[in-house]
PDB file of N, CA and C in Angstrom:
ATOM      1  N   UNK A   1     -18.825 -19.217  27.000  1.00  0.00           N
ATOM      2  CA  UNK A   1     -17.389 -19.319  26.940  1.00  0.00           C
ATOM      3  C   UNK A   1     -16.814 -17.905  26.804  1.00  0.00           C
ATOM      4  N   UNK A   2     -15.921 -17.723  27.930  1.00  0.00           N
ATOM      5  CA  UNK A   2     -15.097 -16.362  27.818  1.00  0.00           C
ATOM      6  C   UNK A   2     -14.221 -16.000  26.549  1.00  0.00           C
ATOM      7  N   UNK A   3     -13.961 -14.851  25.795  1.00  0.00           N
ATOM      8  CA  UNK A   3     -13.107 -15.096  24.973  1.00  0.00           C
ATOM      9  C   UNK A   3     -12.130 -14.207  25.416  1.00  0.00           C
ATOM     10  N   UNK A   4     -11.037 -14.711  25.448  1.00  0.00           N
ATOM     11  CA  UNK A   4      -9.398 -14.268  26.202  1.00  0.00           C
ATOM     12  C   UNK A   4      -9.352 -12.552  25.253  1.00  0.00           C
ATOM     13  N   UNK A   5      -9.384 -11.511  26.077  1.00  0.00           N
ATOM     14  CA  UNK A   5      -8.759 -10.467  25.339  1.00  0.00           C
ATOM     15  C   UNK A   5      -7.040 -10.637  25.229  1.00  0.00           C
ATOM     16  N   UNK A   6      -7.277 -10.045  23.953  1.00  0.00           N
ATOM     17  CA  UNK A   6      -5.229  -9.423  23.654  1.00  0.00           C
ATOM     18  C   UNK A   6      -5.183  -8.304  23.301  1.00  0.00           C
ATOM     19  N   UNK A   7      -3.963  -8.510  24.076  1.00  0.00           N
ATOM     20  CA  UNK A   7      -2.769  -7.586  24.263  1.00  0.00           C
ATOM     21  C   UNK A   7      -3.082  -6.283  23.250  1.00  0.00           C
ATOM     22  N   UNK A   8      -2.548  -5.125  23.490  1.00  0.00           N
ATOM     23  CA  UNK A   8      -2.988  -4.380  22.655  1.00  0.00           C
ATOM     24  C   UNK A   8      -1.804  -4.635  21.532  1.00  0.00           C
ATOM     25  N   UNK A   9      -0.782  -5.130  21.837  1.00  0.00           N
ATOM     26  CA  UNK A   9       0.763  -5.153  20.493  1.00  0.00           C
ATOM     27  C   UNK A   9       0.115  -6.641  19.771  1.00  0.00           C
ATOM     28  N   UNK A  10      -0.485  -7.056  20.133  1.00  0.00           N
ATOM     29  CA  UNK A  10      -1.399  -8.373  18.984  1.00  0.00           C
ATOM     30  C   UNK A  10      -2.158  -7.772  18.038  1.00  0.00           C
ATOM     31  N   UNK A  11      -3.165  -6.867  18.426  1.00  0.00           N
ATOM     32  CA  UNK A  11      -4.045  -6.254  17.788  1.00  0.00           C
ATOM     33  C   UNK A  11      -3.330  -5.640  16.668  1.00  0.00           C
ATOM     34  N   UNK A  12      -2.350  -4.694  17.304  1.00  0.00           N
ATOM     35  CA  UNK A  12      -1.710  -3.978  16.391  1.00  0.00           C
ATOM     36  C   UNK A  12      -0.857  -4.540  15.065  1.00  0.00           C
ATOM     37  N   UNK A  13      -0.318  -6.311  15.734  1.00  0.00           N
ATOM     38  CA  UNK A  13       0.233  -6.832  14.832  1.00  0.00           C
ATOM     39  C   UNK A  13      -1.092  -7.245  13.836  1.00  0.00           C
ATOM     40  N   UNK A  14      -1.627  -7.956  14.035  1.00  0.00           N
ATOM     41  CA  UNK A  14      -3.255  -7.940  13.114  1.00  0.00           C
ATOM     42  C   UNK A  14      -3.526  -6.876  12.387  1.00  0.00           C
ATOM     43  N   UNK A  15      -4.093  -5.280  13.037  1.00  0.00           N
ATOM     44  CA  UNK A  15      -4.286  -4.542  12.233  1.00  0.00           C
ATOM     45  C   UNK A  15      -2.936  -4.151  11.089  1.00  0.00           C
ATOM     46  N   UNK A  16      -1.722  -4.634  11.720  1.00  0.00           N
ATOM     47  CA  UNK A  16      -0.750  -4.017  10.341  1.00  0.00           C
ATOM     48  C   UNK A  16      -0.528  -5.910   9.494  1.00  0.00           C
ATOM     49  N   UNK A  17      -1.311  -6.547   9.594  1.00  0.00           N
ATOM     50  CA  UNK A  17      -0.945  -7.060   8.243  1.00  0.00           C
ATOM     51  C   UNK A  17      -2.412  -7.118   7.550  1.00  0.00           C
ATOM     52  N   UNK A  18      -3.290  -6.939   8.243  1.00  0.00           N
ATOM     53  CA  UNK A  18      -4.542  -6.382   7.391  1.00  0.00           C
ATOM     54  C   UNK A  18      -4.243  -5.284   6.402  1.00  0.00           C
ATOM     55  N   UNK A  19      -3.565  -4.365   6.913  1.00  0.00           N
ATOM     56  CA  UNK A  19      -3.306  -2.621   6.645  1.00  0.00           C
ATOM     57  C   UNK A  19      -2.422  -3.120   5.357  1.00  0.00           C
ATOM     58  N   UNK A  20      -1.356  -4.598   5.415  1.00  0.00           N
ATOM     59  CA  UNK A  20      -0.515  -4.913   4.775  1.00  0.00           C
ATOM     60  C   UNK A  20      -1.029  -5.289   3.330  1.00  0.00           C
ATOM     61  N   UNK A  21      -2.056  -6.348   3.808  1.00  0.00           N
ATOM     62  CA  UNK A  21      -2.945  -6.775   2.739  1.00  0.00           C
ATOM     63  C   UNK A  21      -3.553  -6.040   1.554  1.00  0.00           C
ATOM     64  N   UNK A  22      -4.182  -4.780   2.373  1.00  0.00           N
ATOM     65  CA  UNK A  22      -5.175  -3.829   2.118  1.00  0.00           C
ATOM     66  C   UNK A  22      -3.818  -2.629   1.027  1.00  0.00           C
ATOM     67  N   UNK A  23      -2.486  -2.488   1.361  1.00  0.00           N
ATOM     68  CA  UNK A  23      -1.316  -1.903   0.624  1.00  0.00           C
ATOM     69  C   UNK A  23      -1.169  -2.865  -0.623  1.00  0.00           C
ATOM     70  N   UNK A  24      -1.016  -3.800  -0.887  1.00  0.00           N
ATOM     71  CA  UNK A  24      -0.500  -4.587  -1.568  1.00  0.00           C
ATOM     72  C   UNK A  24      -1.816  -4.843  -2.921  1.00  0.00           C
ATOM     73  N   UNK A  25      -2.952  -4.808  -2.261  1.00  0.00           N
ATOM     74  CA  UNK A  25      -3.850  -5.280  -3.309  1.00  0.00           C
ATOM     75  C   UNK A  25      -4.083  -3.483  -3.861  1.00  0.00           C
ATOM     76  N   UNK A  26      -3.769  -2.795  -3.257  1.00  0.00           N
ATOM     77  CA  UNK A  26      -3.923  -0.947  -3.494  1.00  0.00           C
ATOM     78  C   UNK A  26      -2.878  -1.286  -4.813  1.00  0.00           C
ATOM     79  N   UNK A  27      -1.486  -1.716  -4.381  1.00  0.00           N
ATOM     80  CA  UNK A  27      -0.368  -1.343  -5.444  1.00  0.00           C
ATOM     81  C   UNK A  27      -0.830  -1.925  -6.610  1.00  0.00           C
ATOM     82  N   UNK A  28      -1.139  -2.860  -6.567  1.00  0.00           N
ATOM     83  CA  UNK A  28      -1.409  -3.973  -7.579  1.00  0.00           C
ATOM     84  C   UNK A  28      -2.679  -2.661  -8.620  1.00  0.00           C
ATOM     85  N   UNK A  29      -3.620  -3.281  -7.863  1.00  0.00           N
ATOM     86  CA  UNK A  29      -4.636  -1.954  -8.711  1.00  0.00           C
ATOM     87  C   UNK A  29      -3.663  -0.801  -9.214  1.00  0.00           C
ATOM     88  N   UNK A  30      -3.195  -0.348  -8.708  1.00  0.00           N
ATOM     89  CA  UNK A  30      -2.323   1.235  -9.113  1.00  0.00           C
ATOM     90  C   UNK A  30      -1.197   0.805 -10.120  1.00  0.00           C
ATOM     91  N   UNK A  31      -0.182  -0.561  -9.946  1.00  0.00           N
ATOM     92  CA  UNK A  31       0.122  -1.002 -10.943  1.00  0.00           C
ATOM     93  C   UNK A  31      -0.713  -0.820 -12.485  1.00  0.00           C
ATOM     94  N   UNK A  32      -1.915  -1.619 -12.561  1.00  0.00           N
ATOM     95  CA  UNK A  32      -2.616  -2.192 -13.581  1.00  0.00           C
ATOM     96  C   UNK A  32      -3.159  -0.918 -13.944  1.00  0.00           C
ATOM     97  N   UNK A  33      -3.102   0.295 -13.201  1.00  0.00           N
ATOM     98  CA  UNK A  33      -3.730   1.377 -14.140  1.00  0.00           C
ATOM     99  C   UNK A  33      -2.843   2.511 -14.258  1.00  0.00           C
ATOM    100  N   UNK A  34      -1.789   2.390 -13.910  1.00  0.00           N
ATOM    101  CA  UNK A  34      -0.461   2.909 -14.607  1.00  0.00           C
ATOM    102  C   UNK A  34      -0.091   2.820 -16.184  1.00  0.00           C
ATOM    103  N   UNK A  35      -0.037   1.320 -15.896  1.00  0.00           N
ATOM    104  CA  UNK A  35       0.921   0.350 -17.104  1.00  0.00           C
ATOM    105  C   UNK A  35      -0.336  -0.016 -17.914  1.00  0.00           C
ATOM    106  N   UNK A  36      -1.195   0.387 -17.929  1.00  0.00           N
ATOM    107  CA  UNK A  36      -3.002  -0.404 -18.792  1.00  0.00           C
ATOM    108  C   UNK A  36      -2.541   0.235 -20.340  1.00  0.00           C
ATOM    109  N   UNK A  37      -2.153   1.787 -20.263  1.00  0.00           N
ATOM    110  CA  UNK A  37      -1.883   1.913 -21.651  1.00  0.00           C
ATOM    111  C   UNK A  37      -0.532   3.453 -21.390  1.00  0.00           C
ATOM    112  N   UNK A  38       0.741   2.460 -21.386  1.00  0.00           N
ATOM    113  CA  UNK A  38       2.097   2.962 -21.124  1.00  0.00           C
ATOM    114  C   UNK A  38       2.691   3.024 -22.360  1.00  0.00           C
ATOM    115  N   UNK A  39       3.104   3.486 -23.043  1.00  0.00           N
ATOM    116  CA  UNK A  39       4.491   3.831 -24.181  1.00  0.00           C
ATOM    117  C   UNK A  39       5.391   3.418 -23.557  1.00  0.00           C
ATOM    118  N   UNK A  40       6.168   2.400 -23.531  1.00  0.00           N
ATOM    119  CA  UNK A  40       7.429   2.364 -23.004  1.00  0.00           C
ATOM    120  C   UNK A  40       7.987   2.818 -23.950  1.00  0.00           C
ATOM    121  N   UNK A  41       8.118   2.952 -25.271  1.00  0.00           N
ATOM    122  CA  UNK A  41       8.740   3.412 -26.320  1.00  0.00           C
ATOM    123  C   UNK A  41       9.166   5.356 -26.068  1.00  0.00           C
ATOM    124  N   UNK A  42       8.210   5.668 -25.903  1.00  0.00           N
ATOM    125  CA  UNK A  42       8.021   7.009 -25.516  1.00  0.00           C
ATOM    126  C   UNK A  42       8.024   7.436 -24.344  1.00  0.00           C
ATOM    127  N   UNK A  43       8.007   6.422 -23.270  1.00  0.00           N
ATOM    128  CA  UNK A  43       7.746   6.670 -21.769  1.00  0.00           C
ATOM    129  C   UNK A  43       6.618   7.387 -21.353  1.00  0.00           C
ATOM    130  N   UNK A  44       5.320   7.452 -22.253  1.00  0.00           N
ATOM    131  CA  UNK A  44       4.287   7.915 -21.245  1.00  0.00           C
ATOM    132  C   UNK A  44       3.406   7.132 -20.890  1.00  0.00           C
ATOM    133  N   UNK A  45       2.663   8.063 -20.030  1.00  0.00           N
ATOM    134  CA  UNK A  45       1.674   7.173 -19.379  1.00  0.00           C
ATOM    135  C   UNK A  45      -0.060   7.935 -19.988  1.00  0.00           C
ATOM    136  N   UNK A  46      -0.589   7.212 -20.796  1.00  0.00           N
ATOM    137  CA  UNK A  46      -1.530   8.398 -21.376  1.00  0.00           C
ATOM    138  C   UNK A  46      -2.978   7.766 -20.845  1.00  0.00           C
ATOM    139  N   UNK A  47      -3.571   9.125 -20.284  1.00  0.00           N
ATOM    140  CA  UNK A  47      -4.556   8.739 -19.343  1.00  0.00           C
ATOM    141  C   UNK A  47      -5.712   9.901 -19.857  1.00  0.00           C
ATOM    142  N   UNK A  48      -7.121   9.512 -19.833  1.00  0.00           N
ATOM    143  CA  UNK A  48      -8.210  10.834 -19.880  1.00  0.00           C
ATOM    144  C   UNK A  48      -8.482  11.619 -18.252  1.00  0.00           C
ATOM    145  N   UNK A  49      -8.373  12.772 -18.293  1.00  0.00           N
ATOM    146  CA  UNK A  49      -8.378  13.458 -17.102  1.00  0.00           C
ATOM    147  C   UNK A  49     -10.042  13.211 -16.144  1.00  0.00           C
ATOM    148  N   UNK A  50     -11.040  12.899 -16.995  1.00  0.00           N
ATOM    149  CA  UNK A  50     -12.105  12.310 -16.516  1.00  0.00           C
ATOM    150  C   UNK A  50     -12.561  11.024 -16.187  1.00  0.00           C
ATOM    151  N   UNK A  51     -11.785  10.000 -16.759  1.00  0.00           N
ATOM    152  CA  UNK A  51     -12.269   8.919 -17.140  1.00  0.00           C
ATOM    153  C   UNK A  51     -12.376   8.153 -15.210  1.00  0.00           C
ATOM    154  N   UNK A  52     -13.109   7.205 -15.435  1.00  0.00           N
ATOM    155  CA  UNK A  52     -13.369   6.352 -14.445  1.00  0.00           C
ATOM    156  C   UNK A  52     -11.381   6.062 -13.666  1.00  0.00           C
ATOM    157  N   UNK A  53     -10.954   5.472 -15.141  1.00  0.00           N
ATOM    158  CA  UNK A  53      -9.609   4.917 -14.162  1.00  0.00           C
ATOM    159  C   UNK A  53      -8.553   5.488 -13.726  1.00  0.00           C
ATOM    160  N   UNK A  54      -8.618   6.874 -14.397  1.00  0.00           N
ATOM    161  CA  UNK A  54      -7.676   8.020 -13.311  1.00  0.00           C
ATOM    162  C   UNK A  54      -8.109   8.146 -11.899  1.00  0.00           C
ATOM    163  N   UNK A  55      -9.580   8.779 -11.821  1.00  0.00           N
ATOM    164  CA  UNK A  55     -10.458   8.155 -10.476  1.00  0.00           C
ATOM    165  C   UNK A  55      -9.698   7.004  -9.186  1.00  0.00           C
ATOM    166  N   UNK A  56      -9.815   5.629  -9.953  1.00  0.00           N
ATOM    167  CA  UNK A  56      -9.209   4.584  -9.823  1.00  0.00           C
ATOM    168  C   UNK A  56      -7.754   4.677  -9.352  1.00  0.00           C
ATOM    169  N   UNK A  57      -7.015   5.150 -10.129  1.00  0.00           N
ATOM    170  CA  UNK A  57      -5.556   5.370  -9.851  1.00  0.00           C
ATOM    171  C   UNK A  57      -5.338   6.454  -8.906  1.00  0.00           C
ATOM    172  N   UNK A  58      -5.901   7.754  -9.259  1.00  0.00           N
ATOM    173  CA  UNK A  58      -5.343   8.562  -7.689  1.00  0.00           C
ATOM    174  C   UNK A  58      -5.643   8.003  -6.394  1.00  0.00           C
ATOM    175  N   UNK A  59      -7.099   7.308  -6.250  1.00  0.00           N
ATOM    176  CA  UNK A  59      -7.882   6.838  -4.791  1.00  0.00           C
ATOM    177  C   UNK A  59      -6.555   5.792  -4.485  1.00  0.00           C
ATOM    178  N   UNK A  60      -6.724   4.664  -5.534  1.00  0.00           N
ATOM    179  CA  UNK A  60      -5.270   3.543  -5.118  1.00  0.00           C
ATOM    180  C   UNK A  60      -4.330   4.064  -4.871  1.00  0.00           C
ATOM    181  N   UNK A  61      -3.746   5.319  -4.956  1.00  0.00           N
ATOM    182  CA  UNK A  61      -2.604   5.782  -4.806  1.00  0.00           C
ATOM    183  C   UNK A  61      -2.487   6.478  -3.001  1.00  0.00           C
ATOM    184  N   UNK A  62      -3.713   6.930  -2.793  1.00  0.00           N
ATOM    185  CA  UNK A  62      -3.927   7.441  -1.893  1.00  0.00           C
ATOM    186  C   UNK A  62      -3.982   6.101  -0.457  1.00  0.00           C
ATOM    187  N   UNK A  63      -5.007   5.308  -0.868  1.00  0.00           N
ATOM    188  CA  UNK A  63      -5.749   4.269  -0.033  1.00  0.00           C
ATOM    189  C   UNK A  63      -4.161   3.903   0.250  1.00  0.00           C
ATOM    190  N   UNK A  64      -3.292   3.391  -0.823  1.00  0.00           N
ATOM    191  CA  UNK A  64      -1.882   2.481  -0.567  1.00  0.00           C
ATOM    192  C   UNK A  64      -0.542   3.399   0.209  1.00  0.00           C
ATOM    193  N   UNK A  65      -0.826   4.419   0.408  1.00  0.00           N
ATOM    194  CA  UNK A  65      -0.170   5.408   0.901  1.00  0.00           C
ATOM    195  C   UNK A  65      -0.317   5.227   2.425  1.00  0.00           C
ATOM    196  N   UNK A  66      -1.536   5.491   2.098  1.00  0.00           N
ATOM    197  CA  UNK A  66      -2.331   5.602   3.629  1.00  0.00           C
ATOM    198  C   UNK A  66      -2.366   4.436   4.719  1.00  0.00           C
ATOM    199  N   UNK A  67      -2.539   3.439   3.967  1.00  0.00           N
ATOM    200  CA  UNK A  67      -2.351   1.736   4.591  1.00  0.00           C
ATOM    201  C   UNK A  67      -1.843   1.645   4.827  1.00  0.00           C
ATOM    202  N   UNK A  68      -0.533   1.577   3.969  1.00  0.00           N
ATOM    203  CA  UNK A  68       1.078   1.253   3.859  1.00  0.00           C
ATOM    204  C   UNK A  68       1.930   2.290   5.155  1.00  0.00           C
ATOM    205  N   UNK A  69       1.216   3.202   5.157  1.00  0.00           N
ATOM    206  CA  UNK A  69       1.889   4.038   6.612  1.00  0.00           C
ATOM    207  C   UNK A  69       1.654   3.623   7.395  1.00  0.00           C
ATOM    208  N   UNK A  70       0.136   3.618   7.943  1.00  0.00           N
ATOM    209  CA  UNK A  70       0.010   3.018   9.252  1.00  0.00           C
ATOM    210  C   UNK A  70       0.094   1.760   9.610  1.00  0.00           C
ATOM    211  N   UNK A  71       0.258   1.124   8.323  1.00  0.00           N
ATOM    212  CA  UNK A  71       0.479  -0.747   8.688  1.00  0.00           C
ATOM    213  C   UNK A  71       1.844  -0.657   9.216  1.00  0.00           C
ATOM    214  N   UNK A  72       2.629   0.101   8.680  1.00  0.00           N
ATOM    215  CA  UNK A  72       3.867   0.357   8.756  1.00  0.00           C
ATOM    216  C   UNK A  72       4.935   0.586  10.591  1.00  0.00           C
ATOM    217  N   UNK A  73       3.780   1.950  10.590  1.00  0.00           N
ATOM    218  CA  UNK A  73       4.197   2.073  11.951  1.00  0.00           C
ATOM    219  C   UNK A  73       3.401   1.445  13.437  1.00  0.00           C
ATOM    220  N   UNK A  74       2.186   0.615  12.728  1.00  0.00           N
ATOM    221  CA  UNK A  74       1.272  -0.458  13.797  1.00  0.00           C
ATOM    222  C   UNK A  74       2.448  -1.275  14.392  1.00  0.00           C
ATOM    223  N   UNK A  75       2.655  -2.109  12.971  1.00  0.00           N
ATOM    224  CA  UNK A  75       4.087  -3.525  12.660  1.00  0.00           C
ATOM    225  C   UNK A  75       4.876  -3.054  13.781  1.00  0.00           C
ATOM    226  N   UNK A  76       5.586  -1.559  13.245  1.00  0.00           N
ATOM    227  CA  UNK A  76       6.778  -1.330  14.004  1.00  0.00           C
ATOM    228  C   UNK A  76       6.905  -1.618  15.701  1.00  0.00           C
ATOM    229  N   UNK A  77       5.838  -0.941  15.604  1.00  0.00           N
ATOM    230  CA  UNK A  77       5.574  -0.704  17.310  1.00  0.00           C
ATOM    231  C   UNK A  77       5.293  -2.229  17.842  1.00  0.00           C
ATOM    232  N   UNK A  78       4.098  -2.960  17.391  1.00  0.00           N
ATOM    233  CA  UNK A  78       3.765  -4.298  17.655  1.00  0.00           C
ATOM    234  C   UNK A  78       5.347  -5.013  17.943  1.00  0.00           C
ATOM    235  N   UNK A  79       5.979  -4.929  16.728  1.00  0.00           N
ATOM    236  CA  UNK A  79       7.264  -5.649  16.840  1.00  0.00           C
ATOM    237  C   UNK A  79       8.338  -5.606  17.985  1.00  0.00           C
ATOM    238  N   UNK A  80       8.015  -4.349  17.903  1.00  0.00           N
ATOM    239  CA  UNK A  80       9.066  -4.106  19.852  1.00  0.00           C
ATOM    240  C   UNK A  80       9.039  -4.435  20.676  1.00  0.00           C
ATOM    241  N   UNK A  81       7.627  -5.166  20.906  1.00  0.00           N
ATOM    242  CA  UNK A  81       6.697  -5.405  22.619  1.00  0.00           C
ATOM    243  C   UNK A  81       7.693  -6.438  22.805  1.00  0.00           C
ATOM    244  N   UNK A  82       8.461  -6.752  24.101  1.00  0.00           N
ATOM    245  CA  UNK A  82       8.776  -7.825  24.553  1.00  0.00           C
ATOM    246  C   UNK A  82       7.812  -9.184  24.577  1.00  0.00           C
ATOM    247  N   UNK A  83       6.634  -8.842  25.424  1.00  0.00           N
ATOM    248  CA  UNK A  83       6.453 -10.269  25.325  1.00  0.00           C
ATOM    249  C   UNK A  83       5.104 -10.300  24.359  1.00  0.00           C
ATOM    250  N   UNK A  84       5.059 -10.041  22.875  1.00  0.00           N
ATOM    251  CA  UNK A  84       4.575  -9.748  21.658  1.00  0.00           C
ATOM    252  C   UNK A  84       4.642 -11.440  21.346  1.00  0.00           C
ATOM    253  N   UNK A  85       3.789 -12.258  21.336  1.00  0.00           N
ATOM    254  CA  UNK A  85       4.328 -13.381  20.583  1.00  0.00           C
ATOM    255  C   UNK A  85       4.082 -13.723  19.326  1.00  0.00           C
ATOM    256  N   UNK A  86       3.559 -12.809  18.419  1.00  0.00           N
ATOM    257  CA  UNK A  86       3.374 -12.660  17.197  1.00  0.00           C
ATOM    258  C   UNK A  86       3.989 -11.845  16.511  1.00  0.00           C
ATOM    259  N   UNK A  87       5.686 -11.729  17.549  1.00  0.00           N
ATOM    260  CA  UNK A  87       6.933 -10.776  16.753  1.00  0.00           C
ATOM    261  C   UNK A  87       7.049 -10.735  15.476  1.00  0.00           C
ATOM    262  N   UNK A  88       7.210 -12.373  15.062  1.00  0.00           N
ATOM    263  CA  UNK A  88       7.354 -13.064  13.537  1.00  0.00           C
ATOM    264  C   UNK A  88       6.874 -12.268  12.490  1.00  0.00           C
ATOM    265  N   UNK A  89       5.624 -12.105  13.375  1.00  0.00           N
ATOM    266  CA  UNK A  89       4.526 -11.903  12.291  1.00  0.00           C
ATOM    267  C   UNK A  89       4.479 -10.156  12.026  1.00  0.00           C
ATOM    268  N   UNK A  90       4.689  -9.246  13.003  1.00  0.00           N
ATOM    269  CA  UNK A  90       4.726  -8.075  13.068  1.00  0.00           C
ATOM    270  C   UNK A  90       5.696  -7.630  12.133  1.00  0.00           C
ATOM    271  N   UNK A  91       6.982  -8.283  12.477  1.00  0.00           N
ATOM    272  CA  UNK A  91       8.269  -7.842  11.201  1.00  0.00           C
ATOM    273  C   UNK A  91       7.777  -8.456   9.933  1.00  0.00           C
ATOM    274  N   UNK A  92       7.083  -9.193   9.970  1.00  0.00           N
ATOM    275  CA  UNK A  92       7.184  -9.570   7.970  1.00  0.00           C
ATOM    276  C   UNK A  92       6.156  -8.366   7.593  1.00  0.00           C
ATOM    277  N   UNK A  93       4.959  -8.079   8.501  1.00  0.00           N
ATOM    278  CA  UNK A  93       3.965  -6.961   8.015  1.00  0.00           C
ATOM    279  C   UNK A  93       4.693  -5.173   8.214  1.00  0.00           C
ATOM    280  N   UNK A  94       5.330  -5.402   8.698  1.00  0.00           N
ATOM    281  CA  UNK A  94       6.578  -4.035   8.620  1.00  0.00           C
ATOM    282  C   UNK A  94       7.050  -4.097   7.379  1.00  0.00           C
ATOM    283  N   UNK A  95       8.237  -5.185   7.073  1.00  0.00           N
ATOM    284  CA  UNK A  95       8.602  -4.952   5.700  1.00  0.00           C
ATOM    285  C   UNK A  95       7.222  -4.923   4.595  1.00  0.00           C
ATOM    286  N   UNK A  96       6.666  -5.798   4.724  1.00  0.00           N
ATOM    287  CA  UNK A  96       5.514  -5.385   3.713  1.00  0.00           C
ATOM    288  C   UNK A  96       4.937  -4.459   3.306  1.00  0.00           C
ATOM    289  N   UNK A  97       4.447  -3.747   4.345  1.00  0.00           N
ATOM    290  CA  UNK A  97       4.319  -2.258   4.540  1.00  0.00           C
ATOM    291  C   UNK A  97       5.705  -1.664   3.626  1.00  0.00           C
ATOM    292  N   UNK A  98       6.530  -2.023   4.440  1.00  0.00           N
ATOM    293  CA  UNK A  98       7.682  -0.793   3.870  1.00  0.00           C
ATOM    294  C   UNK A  98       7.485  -0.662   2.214  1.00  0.00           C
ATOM    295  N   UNK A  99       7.811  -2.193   2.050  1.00  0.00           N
ATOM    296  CA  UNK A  99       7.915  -2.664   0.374  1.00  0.00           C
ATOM    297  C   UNK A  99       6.560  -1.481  -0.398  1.00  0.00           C
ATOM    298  N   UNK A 100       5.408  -1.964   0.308  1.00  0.00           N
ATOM    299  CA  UNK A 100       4.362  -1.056  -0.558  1.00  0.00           C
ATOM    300  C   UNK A 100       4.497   0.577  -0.376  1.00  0.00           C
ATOM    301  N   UNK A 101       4.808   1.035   0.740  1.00  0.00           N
ATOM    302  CA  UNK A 101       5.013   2.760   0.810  1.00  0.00           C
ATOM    303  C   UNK A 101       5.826   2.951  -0.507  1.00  0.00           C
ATOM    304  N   UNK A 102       7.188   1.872  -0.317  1.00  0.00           N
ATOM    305  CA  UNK A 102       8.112   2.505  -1.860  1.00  0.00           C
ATOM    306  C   UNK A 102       7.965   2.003  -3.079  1.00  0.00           C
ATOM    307  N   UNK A 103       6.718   1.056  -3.489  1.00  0.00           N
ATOM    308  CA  UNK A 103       6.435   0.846  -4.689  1.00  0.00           C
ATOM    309  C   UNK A 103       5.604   2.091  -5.155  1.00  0.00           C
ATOM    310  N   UNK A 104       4.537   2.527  -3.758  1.00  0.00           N
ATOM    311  CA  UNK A 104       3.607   3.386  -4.168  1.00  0.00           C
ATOM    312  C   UNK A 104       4.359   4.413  -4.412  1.00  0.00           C
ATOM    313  N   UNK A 105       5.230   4.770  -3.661  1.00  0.00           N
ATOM    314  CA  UNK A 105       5.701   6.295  -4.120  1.00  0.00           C
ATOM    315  C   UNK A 105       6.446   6.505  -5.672  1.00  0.00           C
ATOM    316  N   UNK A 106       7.434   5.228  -5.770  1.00  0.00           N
ATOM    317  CA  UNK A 106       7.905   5.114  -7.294  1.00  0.00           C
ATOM    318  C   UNK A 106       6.926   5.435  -8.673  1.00  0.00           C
ATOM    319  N   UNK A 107       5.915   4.402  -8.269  1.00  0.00           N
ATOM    320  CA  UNK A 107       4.714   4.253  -9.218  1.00  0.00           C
ATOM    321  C   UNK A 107       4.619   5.665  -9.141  1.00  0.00           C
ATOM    322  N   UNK A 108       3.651   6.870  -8.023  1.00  0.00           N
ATOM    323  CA  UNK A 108       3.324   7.646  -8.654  1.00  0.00           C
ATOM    324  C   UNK A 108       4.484   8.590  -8.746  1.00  0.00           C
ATOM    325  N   UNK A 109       5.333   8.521  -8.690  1.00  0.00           N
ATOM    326  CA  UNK A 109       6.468   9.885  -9.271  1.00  0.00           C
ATOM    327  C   UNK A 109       6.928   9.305 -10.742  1.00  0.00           C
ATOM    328  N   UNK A 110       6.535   7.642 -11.274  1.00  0.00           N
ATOM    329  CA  UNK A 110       6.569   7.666 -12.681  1.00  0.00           C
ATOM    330  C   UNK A 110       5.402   7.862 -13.489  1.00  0.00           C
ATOM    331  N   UNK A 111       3.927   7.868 -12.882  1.00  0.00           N
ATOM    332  CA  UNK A 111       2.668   8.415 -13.066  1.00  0.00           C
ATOM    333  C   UNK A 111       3.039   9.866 -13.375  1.00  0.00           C
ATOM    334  N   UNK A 112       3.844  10.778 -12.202  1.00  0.00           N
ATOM    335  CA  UNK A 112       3.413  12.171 -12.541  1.00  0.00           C
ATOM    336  C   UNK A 112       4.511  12.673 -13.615  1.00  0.00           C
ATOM    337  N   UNK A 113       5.645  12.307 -13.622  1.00  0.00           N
ATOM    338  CA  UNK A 113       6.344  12.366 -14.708  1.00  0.00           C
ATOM    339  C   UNK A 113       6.224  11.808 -16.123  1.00  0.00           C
ATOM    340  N   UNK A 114       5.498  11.251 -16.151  1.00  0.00           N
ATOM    341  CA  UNK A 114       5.220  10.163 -17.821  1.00  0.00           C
ATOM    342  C   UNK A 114       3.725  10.599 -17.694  1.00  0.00           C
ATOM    343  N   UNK A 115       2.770  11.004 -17.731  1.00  0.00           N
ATOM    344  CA  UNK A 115       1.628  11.284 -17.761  1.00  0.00           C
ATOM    345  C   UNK A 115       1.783  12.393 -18.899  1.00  0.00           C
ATOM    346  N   UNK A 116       0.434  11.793 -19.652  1.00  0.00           N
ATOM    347  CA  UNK A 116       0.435  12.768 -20.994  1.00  0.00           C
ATOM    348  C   UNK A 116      -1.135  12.830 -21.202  1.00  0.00           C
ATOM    349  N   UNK A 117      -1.827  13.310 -20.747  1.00  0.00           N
ATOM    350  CA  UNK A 117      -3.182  13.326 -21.158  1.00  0.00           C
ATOM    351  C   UNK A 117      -4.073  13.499 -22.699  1.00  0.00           C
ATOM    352  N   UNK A 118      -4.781  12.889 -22.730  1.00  0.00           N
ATOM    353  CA  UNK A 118      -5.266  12.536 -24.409  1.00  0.00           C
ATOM    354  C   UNK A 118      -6.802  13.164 -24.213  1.00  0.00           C
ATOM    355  N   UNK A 119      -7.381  13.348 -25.272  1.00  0.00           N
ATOM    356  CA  UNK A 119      -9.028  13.626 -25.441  1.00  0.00           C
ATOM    357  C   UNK A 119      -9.449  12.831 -25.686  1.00  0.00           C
TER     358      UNK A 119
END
């Protein structure tokens, strides 16, 4: 049995809600090791400069950056194709994308500002 190739703006819609997926479970992680041990009282964020989950938090910060872009501009493009029939699907993984580029960037500009390192 033959299997039908697609379109290259299918693929692309696929690879950006994979890319979408792959942003979202990044933020989440980068969430949980932000906020793991936050002062809201004091507003910091107190972290060991060695420890495993700084590790953790820059890579998530990076990986969700990185996803979140190119899922971003896959979506976009996918979404334009006229006869794209998985338009639907291309725009919800665009905004998704979008949503995670600006959680990630918030998160870490309140990471690098509230960060107080401990021994």
């Amino acid at each position: 049995m033959a299997r039908r190739k697609q379109p290259p703006h299918e693929r692309q819609t696929r690879l950006g809600v994979i890319l979408a997926i792959v942003g979202v479970a990044s933020v989440a992680l980068l969430t949980v090791c932000i906020f793991w041990r936050f002062d809201f009282g004091d507003f910091v964020a107190l972290y060991r400069t060695g420890s495993p989950r700084f590790f953790i938090l820059a890579g998530s910060l990076v990986v969700a950056l990185g996803a979140g872009t190119g899922g971003f501009f896959l979506s976009l493009n996918a979404a334009g194709q006229k006869r794209n029939e998985k338009a639907a699907l291309a725009w919800k993984a665009f905004f998704i994308n979008a949503i995670v580029i600006a959680l990630t960037l918030c998160e870490g500009i309140i990471f690098f500002f509230a960060k107080q390192s401990v021994s």
